[in-house]
N, C-alpha and C. Protein backbone atom coordinates (compact mmCIF):
# COMPACT_ATOMS: atom_id res chain seq x y z
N UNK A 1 -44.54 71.02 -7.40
CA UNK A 1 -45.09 69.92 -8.12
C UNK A 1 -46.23 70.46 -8.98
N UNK A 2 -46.16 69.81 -9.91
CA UNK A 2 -47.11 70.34 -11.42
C UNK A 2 -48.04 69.11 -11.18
N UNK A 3 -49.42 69.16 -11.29
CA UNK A 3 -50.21 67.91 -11.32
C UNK A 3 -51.76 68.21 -12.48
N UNK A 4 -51.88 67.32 -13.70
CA UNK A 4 -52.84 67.57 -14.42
C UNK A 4 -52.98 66.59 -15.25
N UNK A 5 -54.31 66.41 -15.86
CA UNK A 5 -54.16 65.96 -16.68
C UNK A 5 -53.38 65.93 -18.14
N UNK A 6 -51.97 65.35 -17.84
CA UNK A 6 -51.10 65.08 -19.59
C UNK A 6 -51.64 65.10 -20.72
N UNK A 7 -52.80 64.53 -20.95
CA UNK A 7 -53.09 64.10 -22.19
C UNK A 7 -54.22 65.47 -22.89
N UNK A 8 -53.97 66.22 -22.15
CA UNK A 8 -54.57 67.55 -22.24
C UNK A 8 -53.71 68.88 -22.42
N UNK A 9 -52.49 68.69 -22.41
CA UNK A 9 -51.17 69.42 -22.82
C UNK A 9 -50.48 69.23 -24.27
N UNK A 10 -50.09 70.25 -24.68
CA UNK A 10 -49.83 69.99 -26.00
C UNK A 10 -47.88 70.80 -25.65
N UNK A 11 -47.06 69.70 -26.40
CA UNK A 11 -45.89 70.81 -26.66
C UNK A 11 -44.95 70.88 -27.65
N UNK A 12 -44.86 71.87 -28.31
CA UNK A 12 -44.59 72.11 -29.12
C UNK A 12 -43.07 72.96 -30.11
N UNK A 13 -42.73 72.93 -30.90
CA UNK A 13 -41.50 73.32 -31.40
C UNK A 13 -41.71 74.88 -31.80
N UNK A 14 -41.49 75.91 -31.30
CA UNK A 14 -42.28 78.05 -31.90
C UNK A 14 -41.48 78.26 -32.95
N UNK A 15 -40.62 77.85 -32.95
CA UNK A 15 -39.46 78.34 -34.05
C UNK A 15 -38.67 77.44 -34.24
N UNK A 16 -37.70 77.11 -35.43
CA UNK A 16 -36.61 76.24 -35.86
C UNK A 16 -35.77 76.19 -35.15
N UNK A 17 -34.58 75.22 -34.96
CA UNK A 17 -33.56 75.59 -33.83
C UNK A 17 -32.63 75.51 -34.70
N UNK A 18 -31.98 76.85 -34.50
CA UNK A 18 -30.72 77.50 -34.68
C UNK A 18 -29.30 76.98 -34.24
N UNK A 19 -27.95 76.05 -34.67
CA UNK A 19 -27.27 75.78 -34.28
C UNK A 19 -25.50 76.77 -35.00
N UNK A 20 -25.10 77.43 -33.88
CA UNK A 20 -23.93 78.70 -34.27
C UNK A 20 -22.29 77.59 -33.52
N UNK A 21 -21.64 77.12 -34.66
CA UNK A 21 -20.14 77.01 -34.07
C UNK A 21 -19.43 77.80 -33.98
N UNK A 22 -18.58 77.90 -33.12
CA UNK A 22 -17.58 79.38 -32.74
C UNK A 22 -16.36 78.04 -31.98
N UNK A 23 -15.06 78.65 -33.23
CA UNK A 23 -13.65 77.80 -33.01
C UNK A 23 -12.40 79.00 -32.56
N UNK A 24 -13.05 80.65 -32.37
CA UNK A 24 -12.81 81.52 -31.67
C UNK A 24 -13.48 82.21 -30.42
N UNK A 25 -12.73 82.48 -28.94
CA UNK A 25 -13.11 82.43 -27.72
C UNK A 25 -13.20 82.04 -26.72
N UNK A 26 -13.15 83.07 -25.54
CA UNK A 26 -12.74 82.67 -24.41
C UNK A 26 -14.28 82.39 -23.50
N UNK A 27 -14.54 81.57 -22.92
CA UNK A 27 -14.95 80.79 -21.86
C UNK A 27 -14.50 81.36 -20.57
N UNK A 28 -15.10 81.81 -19.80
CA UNK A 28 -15.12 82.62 -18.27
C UNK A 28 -16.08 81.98 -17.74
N UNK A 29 -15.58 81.78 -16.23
CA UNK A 29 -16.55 81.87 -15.27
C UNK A 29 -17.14 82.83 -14.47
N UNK A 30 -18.24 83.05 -13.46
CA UNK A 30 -18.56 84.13 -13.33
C UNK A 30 -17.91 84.83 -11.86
N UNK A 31 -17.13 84.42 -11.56
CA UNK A 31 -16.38 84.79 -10.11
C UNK A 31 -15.74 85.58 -10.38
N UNK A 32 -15.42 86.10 -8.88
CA UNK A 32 -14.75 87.62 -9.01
C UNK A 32 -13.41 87.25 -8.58
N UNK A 33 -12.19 87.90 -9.34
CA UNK A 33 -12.01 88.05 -10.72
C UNK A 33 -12.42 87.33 -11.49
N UNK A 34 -12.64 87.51 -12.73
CA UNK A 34 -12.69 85.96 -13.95
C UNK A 34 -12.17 85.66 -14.33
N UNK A 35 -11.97 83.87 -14.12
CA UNK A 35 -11.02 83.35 -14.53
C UNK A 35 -11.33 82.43 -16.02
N UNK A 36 -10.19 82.48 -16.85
CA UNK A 36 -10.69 82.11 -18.27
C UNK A 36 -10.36 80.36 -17.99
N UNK A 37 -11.76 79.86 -18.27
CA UNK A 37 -11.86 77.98 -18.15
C UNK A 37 -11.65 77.55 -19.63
N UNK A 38 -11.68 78.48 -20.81
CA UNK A 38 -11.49 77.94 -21.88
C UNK A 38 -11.23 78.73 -22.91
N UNK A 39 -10.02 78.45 -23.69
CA UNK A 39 -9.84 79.40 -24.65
C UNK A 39 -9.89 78.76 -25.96
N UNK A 40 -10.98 78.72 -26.88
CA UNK A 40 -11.00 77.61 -27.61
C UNK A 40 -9.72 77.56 -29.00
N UNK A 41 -9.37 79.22 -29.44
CA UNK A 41 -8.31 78.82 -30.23
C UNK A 41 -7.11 78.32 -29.96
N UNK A 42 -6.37 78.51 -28.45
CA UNK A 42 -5.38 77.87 -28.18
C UNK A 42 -5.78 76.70 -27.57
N UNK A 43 -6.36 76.27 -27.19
CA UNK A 43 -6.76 74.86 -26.83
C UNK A 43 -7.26 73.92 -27.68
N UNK A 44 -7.76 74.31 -29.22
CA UNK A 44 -8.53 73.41 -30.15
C UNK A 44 -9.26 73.38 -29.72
N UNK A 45 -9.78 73.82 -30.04
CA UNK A 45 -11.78 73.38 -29.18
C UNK A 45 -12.63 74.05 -30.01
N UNK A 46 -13.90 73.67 -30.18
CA UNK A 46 -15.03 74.85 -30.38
C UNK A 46 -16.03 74.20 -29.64
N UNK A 47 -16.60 75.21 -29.66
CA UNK A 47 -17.84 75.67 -29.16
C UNK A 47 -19.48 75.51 -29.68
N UNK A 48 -20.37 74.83 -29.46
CA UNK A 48 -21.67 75.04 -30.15
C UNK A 48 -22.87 75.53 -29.53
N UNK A 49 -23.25 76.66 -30.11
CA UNK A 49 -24.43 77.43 -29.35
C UNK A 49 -25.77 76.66 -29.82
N UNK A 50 -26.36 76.55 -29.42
CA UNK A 50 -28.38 75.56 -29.84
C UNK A 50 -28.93 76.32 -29.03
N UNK A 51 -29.64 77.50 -29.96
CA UNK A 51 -31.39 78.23 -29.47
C UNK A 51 -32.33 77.17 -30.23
N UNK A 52 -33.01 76.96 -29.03
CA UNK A 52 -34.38 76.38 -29.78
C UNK A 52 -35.58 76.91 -28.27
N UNK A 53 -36.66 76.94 -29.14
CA UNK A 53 -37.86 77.95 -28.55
C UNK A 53 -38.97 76.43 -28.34
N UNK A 54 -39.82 76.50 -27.03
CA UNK A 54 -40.98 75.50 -27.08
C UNK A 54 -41.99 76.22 -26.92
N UNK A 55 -43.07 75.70 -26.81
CA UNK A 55 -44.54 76.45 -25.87
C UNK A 55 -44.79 75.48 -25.56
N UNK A 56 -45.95 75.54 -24.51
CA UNK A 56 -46.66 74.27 -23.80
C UNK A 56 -47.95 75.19 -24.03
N UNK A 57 -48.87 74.65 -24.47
CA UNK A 57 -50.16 75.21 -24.43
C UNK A 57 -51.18 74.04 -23.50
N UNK A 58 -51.89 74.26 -23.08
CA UNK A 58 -53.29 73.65 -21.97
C UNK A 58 -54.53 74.08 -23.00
N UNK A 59 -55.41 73.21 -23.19
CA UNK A 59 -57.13 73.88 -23.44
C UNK A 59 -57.96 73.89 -22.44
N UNK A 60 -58.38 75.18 -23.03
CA UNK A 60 -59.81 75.41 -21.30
C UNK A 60 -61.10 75.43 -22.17
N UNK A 61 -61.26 74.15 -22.75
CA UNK A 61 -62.80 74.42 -23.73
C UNK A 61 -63.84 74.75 -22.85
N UNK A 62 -65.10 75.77 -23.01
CA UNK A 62 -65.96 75.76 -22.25
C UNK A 62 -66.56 74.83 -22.84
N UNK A 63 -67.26 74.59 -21.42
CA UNK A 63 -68.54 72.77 -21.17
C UNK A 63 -69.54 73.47 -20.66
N UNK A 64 -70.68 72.66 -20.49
CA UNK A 64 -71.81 72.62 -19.48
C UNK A 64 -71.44 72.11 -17.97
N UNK A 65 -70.44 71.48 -17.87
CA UNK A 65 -70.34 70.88 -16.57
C UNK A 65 -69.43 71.75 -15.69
N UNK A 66 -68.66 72.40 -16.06
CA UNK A 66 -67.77 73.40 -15.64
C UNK A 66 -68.06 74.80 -16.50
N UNK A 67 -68.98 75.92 -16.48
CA UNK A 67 -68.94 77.31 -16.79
C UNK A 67 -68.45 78.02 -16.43
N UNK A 68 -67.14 78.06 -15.59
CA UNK A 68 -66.78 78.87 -14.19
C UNK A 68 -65.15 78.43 -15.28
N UNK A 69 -64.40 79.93 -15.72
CA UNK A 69 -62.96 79.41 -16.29
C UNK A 69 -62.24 78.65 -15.49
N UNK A 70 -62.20 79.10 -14.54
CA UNK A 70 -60.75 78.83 -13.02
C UNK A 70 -61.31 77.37 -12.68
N UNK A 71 -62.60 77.07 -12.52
CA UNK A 71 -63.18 75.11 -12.24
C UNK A 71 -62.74 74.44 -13.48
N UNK A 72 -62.61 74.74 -14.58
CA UNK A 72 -62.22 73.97 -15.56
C UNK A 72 -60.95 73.57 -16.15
N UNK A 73 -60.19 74.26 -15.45
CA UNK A 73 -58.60 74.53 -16.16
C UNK A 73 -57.86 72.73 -15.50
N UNK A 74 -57.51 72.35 -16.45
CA UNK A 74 -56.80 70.49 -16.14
C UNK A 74 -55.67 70.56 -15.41
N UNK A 75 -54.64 71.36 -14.71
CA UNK A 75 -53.95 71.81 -14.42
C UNK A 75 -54.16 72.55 -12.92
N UNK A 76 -53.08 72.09 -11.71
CA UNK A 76 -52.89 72.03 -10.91
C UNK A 76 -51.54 72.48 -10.29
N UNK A 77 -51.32 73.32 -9.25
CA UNK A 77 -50.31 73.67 -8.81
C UNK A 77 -50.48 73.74 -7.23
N UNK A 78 -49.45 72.30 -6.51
CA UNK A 78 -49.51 72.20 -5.36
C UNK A 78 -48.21 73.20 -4.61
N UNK A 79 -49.02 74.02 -3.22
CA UNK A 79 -48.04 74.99 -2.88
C UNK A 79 -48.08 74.54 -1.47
N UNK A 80 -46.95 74.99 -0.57
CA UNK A 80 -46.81 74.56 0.70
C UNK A 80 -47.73 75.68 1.86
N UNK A 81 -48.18 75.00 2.57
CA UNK A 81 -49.20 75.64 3.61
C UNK A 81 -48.38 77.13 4.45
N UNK A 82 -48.85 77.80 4.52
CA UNK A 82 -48.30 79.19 4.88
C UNK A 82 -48.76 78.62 6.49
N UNK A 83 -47.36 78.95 7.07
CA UNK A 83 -47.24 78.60 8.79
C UNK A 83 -47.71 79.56 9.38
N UNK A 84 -48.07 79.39 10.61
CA UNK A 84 -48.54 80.30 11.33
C UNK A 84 -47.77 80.72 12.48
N UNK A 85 -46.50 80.19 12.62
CA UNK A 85 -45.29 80.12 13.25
C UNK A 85 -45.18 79.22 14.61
N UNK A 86 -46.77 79.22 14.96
CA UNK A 86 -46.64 77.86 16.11
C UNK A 86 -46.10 76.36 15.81
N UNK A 87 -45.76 75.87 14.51
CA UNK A 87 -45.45 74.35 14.37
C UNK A 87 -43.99 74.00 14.42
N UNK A 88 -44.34 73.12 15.23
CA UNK A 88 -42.52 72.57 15.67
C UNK A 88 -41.69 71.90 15.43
């Protein structure tokens, strides 16, 4: 679980997104042997590839109320308690 203040996150588009059709090619799965799930010229089919790139950026402005980087950061990451092997 991610916990922070939202309205303090920014996200954003890094690059244009790129869209590639391909109406030649085979489609495999990854098991051993591979078996072909799609062959798009004998089946009619194509295919559409979409790269697109984001960032998420956070601000850590320094304040007076927080001078310490790591006390100021809006952003939170809850992790599960490391056992000590006695709990039942």
């Amino acid at each position: 679980m991610i916990m922070g203040q939202w309205d303090q996150s920014m996200l954003a588009i890094r690059e244009d997104i790129s869209m590639d059709m391909f109406d030649t090619g085979v489609i495999t799965d990854a098991g051993s042997p591979p078996v072909i799930q799609f062959n798009l010229l004998q089946q009619d089919m194509v295919a559409l590839r979409v790269i697109a790139r984001y960032a998420w950026a956070v601000p850590n402005p320094v304040n007076r109320q927080q001078p310490t980087t790591a006390s100021r950061y809006p952003f939170a990451v809850v992790q599960q308690k490391a056992s000590t092997g006695g709990e039942g």
